[in-house]
PDB file of N, CA and C in Angstrom:
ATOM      1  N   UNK A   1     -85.962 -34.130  76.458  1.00  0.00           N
ATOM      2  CA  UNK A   1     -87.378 -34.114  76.134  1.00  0.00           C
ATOM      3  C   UNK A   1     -88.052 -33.005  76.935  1.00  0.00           C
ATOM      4  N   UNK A   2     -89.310 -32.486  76.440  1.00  0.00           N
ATOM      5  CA  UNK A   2     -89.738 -31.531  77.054  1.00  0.00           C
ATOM      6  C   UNK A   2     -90.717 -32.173  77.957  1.00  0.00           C
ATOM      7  N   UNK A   3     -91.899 -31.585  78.868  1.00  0.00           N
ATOM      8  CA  UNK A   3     -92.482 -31.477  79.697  1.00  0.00           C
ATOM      9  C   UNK A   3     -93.377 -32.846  79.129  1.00  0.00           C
ATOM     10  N   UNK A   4     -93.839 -32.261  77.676  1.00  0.00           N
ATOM     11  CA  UNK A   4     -94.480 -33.360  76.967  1.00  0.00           C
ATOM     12  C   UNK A   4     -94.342 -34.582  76.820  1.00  0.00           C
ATOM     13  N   UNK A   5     -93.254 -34.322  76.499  1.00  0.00           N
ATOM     14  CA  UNK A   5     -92.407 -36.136  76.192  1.00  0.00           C
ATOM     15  C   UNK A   5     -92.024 -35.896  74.936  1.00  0.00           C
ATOM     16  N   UNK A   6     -91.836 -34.815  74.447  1.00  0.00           N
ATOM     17  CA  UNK A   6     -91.520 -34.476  72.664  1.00  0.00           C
ATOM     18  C   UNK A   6     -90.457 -33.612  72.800  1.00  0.00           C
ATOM     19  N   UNK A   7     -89.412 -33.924  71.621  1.00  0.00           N
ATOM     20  CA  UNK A   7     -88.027 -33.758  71.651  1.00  0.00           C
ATOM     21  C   UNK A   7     -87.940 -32.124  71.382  1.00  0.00           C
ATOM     22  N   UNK A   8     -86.773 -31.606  72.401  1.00  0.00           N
ATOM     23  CA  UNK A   8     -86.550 -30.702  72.335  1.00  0.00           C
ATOM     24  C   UNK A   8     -86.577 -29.308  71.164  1.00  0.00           C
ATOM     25  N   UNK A   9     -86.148 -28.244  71.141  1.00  0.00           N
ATOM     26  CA  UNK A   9     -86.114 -27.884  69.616  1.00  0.00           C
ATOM     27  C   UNK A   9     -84.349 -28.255  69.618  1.00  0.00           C
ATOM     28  N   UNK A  10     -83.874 -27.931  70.725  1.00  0.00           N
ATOM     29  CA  UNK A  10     -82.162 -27.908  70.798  1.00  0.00           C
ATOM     30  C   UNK A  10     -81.885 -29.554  70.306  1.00  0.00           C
ATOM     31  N   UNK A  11     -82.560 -30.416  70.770  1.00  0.00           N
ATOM     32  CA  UNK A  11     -82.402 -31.552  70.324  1.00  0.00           C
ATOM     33  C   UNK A  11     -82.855 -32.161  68.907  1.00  0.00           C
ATOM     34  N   UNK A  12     -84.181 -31.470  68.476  1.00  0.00           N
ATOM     35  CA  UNK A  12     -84.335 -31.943  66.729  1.00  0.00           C
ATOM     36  C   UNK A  12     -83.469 -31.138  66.287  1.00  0.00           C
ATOM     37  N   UNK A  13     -82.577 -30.100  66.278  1.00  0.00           N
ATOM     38  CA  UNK A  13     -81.762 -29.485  65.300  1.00  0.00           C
ATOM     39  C   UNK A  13     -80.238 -30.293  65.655  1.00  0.00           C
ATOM     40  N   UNK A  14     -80.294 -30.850  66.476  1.00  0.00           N
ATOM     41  CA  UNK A  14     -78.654 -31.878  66.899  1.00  0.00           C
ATOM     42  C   UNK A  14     -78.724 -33.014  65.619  1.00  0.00           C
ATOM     43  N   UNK A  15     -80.048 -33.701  66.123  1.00  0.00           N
ATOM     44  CA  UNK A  15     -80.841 -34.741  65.423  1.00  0.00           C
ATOM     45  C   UNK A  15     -80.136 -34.677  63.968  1.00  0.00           C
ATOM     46  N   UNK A  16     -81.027 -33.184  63.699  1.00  0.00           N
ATOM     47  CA  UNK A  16     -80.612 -33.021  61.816  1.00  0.00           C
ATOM     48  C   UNK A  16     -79.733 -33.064  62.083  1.00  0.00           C
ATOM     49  N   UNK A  17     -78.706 -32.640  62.764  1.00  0.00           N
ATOM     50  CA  UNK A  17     -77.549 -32.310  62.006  1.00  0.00           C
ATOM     51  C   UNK A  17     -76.417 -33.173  61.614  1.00  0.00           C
ATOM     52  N   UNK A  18     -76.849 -33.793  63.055  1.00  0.00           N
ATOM     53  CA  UNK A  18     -76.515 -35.893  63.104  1.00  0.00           C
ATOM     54  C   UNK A  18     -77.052 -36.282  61.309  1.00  0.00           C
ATOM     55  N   UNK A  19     -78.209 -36.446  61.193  1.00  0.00           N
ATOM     56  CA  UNK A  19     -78.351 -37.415  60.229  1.00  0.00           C
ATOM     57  C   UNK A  19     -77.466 -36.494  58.971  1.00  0.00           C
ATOM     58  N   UNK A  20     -77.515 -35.475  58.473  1.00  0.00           N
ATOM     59  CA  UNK A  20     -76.952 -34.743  57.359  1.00  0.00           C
ATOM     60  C   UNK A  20     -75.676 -34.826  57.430  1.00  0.00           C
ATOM     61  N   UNK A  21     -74.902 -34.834  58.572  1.00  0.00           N
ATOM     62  CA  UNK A  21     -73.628 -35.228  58.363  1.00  0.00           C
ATOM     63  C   UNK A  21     -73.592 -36.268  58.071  1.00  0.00           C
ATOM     64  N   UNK A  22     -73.836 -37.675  58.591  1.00  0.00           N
ATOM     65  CA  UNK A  22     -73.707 -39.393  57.924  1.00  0.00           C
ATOM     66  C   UNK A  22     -73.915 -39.364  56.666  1.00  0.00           C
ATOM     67  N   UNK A  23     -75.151 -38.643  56.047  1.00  0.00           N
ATOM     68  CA  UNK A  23     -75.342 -38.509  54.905  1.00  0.00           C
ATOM     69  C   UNK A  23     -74.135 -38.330  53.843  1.00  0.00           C
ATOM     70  N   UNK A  24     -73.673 -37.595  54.207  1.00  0.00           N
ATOM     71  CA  UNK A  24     -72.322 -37.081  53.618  1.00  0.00           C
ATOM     72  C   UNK A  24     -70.959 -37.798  53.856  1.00  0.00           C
ATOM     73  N   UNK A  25     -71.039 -38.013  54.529  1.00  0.00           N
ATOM     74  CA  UNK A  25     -69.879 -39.808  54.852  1.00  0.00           C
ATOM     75  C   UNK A  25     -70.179 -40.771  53.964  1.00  0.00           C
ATOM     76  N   UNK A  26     -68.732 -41.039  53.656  1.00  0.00           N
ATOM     77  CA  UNK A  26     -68.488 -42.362  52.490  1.00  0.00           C
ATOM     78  C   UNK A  26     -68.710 -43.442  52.944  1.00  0.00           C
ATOM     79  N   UNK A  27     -68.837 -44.288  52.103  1.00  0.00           N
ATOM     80  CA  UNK A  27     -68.923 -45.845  52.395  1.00  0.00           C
ATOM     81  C   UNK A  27     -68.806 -46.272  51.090  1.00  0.00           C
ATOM     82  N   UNK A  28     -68.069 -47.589  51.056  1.00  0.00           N
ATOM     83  CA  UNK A  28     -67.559 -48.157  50.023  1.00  0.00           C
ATOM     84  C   UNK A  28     -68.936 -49.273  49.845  1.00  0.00           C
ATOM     85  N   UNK A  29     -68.859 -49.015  48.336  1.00  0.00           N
ATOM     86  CA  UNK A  29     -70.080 -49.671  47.225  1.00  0.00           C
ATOM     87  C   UNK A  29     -69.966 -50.094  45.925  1.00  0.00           C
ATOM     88  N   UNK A  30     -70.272 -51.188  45.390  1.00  0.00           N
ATOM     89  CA  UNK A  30     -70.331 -51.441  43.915  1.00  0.00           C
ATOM     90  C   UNK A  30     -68.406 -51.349  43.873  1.00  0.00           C
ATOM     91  N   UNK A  31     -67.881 -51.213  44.843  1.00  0.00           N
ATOM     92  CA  UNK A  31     -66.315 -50.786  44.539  1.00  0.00           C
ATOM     93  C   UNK A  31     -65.736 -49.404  44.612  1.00  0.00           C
ATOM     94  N   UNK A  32     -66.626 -48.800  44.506  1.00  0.00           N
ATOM     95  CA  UNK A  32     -65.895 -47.596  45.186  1.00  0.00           C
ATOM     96  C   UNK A  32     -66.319 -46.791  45.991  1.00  0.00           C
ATOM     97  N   UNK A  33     -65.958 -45.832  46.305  1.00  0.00           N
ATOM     98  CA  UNK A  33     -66.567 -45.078  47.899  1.00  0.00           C
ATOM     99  C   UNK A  33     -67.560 -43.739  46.669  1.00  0.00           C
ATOM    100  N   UNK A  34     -68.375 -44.518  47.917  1.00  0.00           N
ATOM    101  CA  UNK A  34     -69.366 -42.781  47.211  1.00  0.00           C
ATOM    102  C   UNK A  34     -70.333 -42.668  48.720  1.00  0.00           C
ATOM    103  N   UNK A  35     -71.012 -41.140  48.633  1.00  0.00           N
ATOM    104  CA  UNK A  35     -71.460 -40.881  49.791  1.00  0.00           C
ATOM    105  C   UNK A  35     -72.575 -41.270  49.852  1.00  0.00           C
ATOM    106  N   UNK A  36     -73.323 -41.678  51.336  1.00  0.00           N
ATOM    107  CA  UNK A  36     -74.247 -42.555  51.478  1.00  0.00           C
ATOM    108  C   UNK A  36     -75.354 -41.893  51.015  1.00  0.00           C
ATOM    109  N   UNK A  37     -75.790 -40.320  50.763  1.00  0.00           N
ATOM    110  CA  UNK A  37     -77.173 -40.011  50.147  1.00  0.00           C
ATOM    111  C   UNK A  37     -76.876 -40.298  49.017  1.00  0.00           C
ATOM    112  N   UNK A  38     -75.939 -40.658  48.190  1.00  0.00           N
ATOM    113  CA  UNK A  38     -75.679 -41.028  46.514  1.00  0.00           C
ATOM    114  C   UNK A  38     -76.549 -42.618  46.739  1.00  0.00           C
ATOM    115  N   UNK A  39     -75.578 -43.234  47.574  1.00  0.00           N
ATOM    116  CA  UNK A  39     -76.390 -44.743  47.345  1.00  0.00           C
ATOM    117  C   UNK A  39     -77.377 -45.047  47.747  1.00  0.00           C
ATOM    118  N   UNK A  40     -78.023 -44.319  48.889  1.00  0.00           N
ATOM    119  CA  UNK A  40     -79.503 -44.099  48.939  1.00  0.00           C
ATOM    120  C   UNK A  40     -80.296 -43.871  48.015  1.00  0.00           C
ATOM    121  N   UNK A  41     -79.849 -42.779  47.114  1.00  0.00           N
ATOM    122  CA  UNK A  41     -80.281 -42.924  45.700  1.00  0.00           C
ATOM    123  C   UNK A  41     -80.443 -43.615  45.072  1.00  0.00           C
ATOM    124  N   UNK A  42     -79.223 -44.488  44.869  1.00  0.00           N
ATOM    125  CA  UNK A  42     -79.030 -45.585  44.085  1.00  0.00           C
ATOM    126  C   UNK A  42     -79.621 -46.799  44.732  1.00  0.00           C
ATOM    127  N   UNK A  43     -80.036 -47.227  45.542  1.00  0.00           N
ATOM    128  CA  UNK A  43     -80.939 -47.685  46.206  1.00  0.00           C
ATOM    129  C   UNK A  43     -82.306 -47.561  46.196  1.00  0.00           C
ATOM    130  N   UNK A  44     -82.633 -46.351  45.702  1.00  0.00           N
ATOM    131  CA  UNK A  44     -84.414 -46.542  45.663  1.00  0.00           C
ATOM    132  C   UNK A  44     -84.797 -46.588  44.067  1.00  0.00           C
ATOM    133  N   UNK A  45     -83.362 -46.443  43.358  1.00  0.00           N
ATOM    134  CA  UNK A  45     -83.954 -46.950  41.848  1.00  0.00           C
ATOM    135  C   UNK A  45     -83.405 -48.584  41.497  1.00  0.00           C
ATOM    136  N   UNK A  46     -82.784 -49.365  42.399  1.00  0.00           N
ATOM    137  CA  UNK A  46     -82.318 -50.597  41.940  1.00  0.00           C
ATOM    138  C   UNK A  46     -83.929 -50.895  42.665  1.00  0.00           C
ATOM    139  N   UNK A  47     -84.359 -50.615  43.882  1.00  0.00           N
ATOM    140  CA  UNK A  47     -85.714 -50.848  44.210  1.00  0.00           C
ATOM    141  C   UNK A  47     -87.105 -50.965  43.376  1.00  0.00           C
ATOM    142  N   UNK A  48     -86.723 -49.616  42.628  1.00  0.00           N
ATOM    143  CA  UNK A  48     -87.926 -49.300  41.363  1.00  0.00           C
ATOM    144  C   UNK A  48     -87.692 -50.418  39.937  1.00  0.00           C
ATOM    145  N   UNK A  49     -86.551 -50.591  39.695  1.00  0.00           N
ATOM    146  CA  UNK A  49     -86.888 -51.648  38.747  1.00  0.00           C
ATOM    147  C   UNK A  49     -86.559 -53.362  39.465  1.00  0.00           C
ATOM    148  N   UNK A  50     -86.553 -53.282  40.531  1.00  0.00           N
ATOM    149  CA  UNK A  50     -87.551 -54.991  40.457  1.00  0.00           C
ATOM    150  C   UNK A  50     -88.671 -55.080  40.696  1.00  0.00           C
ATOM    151  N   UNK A  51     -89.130 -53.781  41.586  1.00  0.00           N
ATOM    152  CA  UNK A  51     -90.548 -53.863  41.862  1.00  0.00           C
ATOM    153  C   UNK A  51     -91.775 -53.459  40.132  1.00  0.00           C
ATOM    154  N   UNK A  52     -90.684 -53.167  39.044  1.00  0.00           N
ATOM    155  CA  UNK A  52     -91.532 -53.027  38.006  1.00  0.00           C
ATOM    156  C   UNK A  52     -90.992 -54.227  36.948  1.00  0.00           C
ATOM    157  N   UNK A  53     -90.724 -55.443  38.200  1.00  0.00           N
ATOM    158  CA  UNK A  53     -90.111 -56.954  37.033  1.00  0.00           C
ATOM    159  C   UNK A  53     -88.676 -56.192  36.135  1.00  0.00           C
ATOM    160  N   UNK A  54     -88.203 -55.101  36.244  1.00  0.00           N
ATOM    161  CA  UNK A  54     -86.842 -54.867  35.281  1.00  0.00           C
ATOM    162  C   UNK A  54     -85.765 -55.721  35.236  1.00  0.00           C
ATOM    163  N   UNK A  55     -85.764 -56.005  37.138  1.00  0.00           N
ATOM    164  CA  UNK A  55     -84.210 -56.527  38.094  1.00  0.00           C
ATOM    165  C   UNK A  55     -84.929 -58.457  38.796  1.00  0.00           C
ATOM    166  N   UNK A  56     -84.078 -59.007  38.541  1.00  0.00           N
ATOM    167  CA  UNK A  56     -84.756 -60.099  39.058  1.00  0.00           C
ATOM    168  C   UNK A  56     -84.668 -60.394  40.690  1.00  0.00           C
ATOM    169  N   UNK A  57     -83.636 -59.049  40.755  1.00  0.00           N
ATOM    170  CA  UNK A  57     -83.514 -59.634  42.417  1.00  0.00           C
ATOM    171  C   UNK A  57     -83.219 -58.513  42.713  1.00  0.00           C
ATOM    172  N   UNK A  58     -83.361 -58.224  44.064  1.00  0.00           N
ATOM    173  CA  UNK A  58     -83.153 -56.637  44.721  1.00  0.00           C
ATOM    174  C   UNK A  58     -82.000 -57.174  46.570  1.00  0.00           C
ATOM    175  N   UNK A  59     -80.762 -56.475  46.363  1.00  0.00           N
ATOM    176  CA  UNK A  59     -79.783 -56.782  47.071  1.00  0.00           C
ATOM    177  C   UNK A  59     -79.445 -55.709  47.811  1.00  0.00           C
ATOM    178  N   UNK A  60     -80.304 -55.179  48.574  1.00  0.00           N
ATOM    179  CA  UNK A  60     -79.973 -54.110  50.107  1.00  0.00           C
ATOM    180  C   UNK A  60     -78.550 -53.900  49.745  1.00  0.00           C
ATOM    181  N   UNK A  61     -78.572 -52.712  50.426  1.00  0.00           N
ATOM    182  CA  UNK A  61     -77.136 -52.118  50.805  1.00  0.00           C
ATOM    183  C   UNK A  61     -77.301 -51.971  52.398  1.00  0.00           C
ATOM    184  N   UNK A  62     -76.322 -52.662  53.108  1.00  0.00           N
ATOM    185  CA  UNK A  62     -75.854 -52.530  54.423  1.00  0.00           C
ATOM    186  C   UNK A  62     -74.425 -51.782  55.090  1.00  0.00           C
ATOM    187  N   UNK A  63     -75.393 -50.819  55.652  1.00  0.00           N
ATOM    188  CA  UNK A  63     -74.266 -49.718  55.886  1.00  0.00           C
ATOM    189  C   UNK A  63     -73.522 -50.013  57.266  1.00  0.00           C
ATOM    190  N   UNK A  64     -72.672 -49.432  57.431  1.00  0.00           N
ATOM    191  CA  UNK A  64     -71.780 -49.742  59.069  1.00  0.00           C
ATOM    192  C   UNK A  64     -72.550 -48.189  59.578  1.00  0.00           C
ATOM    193  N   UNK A  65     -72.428 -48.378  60.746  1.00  0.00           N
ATOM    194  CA  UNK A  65     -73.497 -47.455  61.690  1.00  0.00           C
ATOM    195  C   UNK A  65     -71.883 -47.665  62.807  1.00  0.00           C
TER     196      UNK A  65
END
């Protein structure tokens, strides 16, 4: 952290680079492995149709960290 208390620049570019790689790491779903920004995807549209009554129930995806 800097002087401020606000994260480095060396440290927000680690940060990204941390999250964009996980992004790109598999995890097994629905049965097969697909990468986690796919099911993030697929996640904010199983979201969009219950919240528009489509889906009667909306079932998170829980990732391993």
């Amino acid at each position: 952290m800097d002087e401020e208390g606000r994260l480095t620049l060396a440290t927000r570019k680690t940060l990204a680079e941390k999250v964009l790689a996980r992004q790109e790491g598999t995890e097994r779903y629905e049965g097969k492995k697909h990468t986690l920004k796919a099911i993030l995807a697929s996640q904010a549209g199983h979201i969009a149709t219950f919240v528009r009554g489509e889906r009667p129930a909306y079932e998170p995806f829980l990732a391993r960290w």
